[in-house]
C-alpha atoms as a PDB file:
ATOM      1  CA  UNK A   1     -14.884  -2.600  25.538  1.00  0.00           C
ATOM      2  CA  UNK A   2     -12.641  -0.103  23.324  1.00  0.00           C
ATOM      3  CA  UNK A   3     -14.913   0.303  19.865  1.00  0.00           C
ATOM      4  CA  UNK A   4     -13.150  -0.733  16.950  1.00  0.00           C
ATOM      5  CA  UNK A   5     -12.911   2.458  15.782  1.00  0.00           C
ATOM      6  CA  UNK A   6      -9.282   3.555  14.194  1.00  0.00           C
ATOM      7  CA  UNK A   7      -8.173   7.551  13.379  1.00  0.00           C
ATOM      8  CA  UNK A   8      -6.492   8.131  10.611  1.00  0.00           C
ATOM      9  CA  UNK A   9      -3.808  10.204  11.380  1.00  0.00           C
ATOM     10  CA  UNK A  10      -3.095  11.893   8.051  1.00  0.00           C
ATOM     11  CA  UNK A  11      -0.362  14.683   9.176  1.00  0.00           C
ATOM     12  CA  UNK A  12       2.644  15.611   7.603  1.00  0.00           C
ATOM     13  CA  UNK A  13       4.293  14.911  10.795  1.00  0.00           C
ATOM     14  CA  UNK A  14       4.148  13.465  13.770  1.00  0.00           C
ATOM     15  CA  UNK A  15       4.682  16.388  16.223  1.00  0.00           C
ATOM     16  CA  UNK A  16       1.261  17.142  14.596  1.00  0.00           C
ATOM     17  CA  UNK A  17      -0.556  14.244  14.891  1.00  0.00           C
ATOM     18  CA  UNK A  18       0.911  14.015  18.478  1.00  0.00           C
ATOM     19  CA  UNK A  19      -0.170  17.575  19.264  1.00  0.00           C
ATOM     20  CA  UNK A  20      -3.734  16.851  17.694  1.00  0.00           C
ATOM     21  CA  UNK A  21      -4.206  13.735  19.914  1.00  0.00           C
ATOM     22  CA  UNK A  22      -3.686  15.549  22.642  1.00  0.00           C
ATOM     23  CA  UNK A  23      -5.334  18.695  22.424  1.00  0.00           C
ATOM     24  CA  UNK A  24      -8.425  17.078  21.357  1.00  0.00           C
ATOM     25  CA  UNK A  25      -8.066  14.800  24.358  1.00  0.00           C
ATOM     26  CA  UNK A  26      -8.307  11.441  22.266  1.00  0.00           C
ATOM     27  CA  UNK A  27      -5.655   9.582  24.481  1.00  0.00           C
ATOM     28  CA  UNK A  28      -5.827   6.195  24.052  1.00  0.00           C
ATOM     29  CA  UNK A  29      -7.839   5.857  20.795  1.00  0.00           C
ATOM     30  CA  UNK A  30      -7.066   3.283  18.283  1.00  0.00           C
ATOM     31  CA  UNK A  31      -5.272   4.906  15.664  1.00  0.00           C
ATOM     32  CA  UNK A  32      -4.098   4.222  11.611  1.00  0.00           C
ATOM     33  CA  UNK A  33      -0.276   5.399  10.553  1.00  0.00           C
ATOM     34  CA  UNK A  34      -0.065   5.080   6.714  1.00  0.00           C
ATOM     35  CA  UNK A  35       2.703   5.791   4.362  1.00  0.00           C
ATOM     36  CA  UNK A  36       2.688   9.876   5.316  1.00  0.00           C
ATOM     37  CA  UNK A  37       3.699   9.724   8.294  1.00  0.00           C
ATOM     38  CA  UNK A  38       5.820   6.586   8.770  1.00  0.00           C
ATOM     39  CA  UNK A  39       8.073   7.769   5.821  1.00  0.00           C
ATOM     40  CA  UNK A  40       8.236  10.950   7.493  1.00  0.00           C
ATOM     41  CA  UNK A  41       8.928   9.640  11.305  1.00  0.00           C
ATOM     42  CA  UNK A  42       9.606   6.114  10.824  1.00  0.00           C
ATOM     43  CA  UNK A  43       9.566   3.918  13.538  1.00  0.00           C
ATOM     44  CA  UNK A  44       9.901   6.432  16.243  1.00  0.00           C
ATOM     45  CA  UNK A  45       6.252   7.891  15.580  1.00  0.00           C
ATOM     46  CA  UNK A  46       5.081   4.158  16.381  1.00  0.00           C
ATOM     47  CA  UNK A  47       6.687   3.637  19.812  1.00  0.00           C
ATOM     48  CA  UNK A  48       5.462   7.228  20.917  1.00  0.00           C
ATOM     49  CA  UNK A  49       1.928   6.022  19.774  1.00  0.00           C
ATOM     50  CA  UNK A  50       2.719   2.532  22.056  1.00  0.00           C
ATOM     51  CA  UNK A  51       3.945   4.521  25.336  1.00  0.00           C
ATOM     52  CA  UNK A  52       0.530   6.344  25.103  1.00  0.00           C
ATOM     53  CA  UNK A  53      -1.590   2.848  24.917  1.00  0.00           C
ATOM     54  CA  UNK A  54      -2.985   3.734  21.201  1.00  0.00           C
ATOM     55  CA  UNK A  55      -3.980   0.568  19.399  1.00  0.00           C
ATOM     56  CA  UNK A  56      -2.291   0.739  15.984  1.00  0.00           C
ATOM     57  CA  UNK A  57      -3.108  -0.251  12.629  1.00  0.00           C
ATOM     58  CA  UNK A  58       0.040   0.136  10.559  1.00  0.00           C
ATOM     59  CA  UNK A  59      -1.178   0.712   6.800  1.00  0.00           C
ATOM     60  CA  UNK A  60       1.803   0.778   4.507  1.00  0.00           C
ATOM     61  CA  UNK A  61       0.033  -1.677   1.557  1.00  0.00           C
ATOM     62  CA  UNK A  62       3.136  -3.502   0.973  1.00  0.00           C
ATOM     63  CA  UNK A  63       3.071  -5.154  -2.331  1.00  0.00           C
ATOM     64  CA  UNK A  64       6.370  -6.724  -3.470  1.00  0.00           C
ATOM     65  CA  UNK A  65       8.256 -10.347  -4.251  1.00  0.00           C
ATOM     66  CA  UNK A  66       7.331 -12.706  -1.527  1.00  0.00           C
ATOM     67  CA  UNK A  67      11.028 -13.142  -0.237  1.00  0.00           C
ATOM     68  CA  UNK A  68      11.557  -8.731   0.379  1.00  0.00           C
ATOM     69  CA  UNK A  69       7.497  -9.159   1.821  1.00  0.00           C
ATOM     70  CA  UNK A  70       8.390 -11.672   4.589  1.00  0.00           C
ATOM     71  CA  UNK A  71      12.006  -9.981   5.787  1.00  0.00           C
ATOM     72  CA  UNK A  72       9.593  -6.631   6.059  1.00  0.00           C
ATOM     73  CA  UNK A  73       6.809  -8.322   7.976  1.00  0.00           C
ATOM     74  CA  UNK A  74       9.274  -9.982  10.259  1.00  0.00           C
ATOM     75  CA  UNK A  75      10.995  -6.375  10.891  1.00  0.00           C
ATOM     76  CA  UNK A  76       7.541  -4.534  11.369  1.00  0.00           C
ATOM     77  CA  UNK A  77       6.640  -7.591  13.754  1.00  0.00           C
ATOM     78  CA  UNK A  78       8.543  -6.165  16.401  1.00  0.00           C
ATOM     79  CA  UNK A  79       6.927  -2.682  16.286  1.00  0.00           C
ATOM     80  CA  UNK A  80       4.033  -3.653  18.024  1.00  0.00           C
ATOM     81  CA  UNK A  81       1.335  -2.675  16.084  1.00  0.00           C
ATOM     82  CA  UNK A  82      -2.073  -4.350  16.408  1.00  0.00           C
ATOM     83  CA  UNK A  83      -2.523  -4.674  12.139  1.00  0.00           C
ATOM     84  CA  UNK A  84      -0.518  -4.630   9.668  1.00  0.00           C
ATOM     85  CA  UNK A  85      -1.537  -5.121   5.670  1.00  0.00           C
ATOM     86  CA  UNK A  86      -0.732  -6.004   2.161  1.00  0.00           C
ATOM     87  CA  UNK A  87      -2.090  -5.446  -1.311  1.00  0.00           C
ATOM     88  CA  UNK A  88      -4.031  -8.701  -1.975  1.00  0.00           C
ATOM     89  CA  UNK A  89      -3.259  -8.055  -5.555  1.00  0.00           C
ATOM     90  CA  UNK A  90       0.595  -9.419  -4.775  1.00  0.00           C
ATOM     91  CA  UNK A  91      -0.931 -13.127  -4.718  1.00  0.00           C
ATOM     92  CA  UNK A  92      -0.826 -16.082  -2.897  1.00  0.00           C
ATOM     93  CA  UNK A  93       2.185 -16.497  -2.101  1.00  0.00           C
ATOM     94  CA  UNK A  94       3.010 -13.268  -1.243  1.00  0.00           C
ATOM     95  CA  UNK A  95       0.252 -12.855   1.698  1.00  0.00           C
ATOM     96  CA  UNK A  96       1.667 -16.608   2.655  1.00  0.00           C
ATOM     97  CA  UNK A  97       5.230 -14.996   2.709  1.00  0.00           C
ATOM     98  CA  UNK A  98       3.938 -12.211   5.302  1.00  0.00           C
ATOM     99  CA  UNK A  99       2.278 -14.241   7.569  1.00  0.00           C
ATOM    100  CA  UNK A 100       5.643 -16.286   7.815  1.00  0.00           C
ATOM    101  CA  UNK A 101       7.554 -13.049   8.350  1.00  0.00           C
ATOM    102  CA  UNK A 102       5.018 -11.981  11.343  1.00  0.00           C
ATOM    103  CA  UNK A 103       5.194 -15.074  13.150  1.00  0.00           C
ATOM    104  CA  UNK A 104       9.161 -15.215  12.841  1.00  0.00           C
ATOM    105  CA  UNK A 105       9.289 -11.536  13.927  1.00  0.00           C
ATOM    106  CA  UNK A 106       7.171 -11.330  16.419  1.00  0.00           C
ATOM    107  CA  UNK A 107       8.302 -11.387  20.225  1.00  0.00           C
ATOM    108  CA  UNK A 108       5.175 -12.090  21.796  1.00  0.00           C
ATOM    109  CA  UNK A 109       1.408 -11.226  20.238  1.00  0.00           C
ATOM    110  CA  UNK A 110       1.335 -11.499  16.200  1.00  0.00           C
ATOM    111  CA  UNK A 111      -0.559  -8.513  14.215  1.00  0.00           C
ATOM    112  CA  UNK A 112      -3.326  -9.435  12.454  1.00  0.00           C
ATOM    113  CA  UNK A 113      -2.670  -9.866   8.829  1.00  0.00           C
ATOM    114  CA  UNK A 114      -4.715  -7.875   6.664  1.00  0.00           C
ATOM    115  CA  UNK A 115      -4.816  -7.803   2.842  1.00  0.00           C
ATOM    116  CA  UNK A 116      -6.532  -4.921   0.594  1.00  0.00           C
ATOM    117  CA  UNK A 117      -8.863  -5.560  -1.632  1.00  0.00           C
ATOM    118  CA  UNK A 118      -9.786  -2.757  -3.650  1.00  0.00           C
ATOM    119  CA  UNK A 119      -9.513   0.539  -2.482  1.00  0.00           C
ATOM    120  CA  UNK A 120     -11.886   2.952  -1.603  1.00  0.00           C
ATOM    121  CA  UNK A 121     -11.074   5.375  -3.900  1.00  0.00           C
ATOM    122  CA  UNK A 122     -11.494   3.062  -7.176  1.00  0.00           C
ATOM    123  CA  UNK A 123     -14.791   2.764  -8.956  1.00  0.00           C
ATOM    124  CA  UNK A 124     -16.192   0.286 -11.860  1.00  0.00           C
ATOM    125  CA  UNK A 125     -14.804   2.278 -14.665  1.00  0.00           C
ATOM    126  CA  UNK A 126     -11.206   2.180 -12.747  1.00  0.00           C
ATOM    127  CA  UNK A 127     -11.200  -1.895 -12.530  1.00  0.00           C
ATOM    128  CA  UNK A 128     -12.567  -1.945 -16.078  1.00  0.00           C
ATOM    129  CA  UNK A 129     -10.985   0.940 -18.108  1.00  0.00           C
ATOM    130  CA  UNK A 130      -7.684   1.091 -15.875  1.00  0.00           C
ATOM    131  CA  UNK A 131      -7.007  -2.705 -14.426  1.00  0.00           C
ATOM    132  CA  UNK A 132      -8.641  -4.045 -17.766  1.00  0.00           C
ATOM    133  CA  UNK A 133     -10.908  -6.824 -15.085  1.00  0.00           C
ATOM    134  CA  UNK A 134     -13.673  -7.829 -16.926  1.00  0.00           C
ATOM    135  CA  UNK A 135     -15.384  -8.960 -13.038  1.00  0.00           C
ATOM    136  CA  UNK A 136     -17.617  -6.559 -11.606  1.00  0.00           C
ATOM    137  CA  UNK A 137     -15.644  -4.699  -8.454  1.00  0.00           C
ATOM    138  CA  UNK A 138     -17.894  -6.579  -6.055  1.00  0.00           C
ATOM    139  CA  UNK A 139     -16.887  -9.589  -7.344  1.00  0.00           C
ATOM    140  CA  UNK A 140     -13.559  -9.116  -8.060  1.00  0.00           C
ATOM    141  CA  UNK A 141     -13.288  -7.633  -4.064  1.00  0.00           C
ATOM    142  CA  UNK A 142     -14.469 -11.193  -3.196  1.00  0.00           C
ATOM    143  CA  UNK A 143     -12.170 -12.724  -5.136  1.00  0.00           C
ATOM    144  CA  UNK A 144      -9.437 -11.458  -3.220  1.00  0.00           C
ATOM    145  CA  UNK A 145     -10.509 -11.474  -0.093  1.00  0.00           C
ATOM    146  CA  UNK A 146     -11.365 -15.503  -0.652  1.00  0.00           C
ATOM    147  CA  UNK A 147      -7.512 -15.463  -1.892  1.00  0.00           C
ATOM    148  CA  UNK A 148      -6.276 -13.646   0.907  1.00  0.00           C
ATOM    149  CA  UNK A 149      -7.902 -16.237   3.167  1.00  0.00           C
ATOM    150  CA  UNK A 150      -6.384 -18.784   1.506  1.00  0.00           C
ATOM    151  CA  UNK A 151      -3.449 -17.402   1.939  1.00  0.00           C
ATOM    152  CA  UNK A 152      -3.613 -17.207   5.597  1.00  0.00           C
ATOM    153  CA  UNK A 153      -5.076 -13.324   6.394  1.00  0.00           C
ATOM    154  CA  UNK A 154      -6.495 -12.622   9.383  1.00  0.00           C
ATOM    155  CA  UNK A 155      -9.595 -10.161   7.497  1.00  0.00           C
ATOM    156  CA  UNK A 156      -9.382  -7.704   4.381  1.00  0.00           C
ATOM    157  CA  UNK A 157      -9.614  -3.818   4.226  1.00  0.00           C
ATOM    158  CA  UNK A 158     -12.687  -3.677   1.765  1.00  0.00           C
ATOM    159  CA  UNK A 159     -15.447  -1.364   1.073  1.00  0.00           C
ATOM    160  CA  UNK A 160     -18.796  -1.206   3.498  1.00  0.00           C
ATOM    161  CA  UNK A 161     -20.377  -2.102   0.838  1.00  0.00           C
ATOM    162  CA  UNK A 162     -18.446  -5.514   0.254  1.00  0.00           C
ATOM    163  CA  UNK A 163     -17.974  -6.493   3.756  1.00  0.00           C
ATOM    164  CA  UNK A 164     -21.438  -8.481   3.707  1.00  0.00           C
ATOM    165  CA  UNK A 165     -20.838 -11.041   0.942  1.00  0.00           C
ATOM    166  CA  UNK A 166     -17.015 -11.470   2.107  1.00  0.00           C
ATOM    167  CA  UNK A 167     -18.169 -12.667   5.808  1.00  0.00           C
ATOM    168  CA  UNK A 168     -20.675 -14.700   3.926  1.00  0.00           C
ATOM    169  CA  UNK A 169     -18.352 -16.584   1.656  1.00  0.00           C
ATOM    170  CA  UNK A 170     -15.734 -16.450   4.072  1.00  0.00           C
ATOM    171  CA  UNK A 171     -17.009 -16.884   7.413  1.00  0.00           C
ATOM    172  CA  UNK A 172     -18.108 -14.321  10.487  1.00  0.00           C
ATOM    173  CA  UNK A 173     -14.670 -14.632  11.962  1.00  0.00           C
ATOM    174  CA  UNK A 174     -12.627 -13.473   8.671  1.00  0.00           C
ATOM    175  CA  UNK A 175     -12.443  -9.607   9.706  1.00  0.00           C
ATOM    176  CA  UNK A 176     -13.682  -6.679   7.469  1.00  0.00           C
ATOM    177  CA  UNK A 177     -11.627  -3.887   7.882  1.00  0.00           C
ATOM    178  CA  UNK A 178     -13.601  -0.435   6.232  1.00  0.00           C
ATOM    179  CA  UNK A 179     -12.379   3.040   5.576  1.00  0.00           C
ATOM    180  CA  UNK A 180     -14.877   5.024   3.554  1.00  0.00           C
ATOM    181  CA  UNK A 181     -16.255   6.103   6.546  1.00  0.00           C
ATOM    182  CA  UNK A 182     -18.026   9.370   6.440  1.00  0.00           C
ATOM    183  CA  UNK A 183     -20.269  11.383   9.124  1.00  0.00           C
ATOM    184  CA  UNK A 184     -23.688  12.520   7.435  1.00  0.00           C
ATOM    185  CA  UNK A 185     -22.750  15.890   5.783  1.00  0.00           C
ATOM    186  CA  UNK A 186     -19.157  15.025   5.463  1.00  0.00           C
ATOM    187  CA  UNK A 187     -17.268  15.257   2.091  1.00  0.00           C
ATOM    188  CA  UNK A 188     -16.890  12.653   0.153  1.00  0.00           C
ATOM    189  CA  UNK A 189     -13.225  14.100  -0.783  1.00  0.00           C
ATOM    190  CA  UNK A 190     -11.159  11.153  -3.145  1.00  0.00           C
ATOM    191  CA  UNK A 191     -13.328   8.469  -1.801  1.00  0.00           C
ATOM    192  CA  UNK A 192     -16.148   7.079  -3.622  1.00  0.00           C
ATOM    193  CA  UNK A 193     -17.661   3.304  -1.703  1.00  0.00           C
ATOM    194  CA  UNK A 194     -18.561   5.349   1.645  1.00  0.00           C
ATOM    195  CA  UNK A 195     -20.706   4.455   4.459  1.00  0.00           C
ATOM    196  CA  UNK A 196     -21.976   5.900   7.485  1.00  0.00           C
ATOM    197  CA  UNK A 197     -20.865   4.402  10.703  1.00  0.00           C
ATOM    198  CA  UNK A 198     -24.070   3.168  11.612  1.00  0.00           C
ATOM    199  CA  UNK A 199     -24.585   1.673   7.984  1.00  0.00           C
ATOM    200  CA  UNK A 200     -21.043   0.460   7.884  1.00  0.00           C
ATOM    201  CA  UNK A 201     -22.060  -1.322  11.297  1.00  0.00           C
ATOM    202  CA  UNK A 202     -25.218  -2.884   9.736  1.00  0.00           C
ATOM    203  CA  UNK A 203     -23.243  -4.041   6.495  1.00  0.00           C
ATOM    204  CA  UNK A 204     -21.549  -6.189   9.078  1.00  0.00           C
ATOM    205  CA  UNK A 205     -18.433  -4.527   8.956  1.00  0.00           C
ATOM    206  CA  UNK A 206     -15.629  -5.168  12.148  1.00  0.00           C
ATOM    207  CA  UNK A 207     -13.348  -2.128  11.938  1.00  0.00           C
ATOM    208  CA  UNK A 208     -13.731   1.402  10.772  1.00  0.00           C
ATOM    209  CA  UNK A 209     -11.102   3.543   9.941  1.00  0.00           C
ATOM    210  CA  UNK A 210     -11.948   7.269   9.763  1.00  0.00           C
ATOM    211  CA  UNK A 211     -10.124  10.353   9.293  1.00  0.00           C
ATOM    212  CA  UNK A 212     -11.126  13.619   7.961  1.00  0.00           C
ATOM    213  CA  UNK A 213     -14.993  13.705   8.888  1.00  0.00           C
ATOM    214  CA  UNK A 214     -12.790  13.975  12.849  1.00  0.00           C
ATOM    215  CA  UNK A 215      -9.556  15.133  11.937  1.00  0.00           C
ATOM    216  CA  UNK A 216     -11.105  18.476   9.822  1.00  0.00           C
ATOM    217  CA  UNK A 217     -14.572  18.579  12.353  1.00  0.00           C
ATOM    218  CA  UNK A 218     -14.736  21.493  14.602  1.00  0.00           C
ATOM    219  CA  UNK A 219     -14.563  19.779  17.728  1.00  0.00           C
ATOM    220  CA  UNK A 220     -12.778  16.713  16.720  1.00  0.00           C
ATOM    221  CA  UNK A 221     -13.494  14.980  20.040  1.00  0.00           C
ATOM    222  CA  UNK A 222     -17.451  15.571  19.665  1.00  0.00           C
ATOM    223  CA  UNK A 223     -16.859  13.483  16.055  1.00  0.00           C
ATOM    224  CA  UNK A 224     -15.276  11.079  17.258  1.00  0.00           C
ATOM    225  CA  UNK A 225     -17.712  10.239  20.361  1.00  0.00           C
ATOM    226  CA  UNK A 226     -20.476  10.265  17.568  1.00  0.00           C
ATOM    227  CA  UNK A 227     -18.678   7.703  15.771  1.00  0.00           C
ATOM    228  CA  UNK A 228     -18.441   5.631  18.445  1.00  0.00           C
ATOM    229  CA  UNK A 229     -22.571   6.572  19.392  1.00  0.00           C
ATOM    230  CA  UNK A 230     -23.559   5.844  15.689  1.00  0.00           C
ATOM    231  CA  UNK A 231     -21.210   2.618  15.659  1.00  0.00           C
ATOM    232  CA  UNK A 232     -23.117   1.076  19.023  1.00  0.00           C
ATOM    233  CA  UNK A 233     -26.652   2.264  18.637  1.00  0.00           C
ATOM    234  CA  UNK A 234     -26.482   1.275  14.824  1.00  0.00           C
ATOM    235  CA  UNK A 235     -30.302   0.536  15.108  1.00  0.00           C
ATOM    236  CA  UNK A 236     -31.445   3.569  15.780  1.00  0.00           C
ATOM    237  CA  UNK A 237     -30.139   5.087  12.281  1.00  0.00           C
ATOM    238  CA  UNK A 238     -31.834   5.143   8.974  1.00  0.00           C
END
């Protein structure tokens, strides 16, 4: 079984990330295309991805007016990535409008639907000072992750550190999608709720997305494999 591991593939363009996959002989690997790189390459980067078997999680946040949500979910249905996602902050009906609009599009299997919390990057004086939330970020993650199931989502992207209490208010099968991942001795960079995989793996998290801790490591292949080691032998890490 494939681990559940997805690499961010944070290039400018997608000769690079193309060129990177393969000289690092990562063929296959499950793989995350954000914003960067799809407005750069579109869809094309996304069916070169597909002819060489990587699993994709398409992350392009979309956070709009339910009706504009649902005709791009039912366009990005087709592509054939594995997930696709949404802000949770665009509401109810929103994450209801783009599960409609990836079961219309959709030829055959239906990405999973996942909505985003809070990201990784925001801390307790950003949801206080910035959003004006008077919740705690914990809580206020839960809160829209129980939303987003509501609403018909297939898991969140949330912090390690949340993904306990969401499968515990919202069941084992609701996924937890994490970035924040970070090798021991890895930058923190922008990022501040990070986790190691093993930790990440014990905080009951189902999917990691990691990028720079492989993507800047000096033998990119070596960090990924001890991803994958510290994501399957997760008891033998402190």
């Amino acid at each position: 079984m494939q681990a559940p591991i997805y690499l961010a593939l944070d290039f400018p363009t997608g000769e690079e990330a193309l060129q990177f996959l393969a000289r690092h002989e990562l063929a296959g690997v499950p793989v995350k295309v954000g914003m960067e790189l799809f407005y750069r390459e579109g869809v094309s980067i996304i069916h070169q991805l597909k002819e060489n078997d990587h699993p994709i999680f398409l992350d392009l946040k979309l956070h709009d007016i339910p009706n504009t949500v649902k005709s791009a979910m039912c366009n990005l249905a087709v592509l054939g990535a594995d997930i696709v996602n949404v802000h949770a902050l665009g509401g109810l009906k929103m994450i209801e409008a783009a599960k409609e609009g990836l079961s219309q599009g959709a030829s055959s299997k239906i990405p999973k639907l996942i909505a985003v919390t809070m990201l990784t990057s925001m801390d307790e004086h950003t949801v206080q000072s910035d959003l004006k939330q008077p919740m705690e970020l914990a809580a206020y993650a839960l809160h829209l992750a129980e939303l987003s199931q509501k609403a018909g989502a297939d898991g969140v992207v949330c912090s390690p550190h949340e993904a306990a209490s969401i499968k515990a208010a919202c069941g084992a099968d609701f996924l937890t999608v994490t970035p924040g991942i970070r090798l021991a001795g890895s930058a923190k960079n922008d990022q501040h709720r990070i986790a190691t995989p093993a930790d990440a793996r014990k905080m009951q998290a189902d999917y990691l997305v990691i990028g720079r801790s492989v993507t800047a490591a000096a033998d990119p292949k070596q960090a990924y494999e001890r991803v994958i080691e510290e994501w399957k032998n997760y008891d033998n890490y402190n």
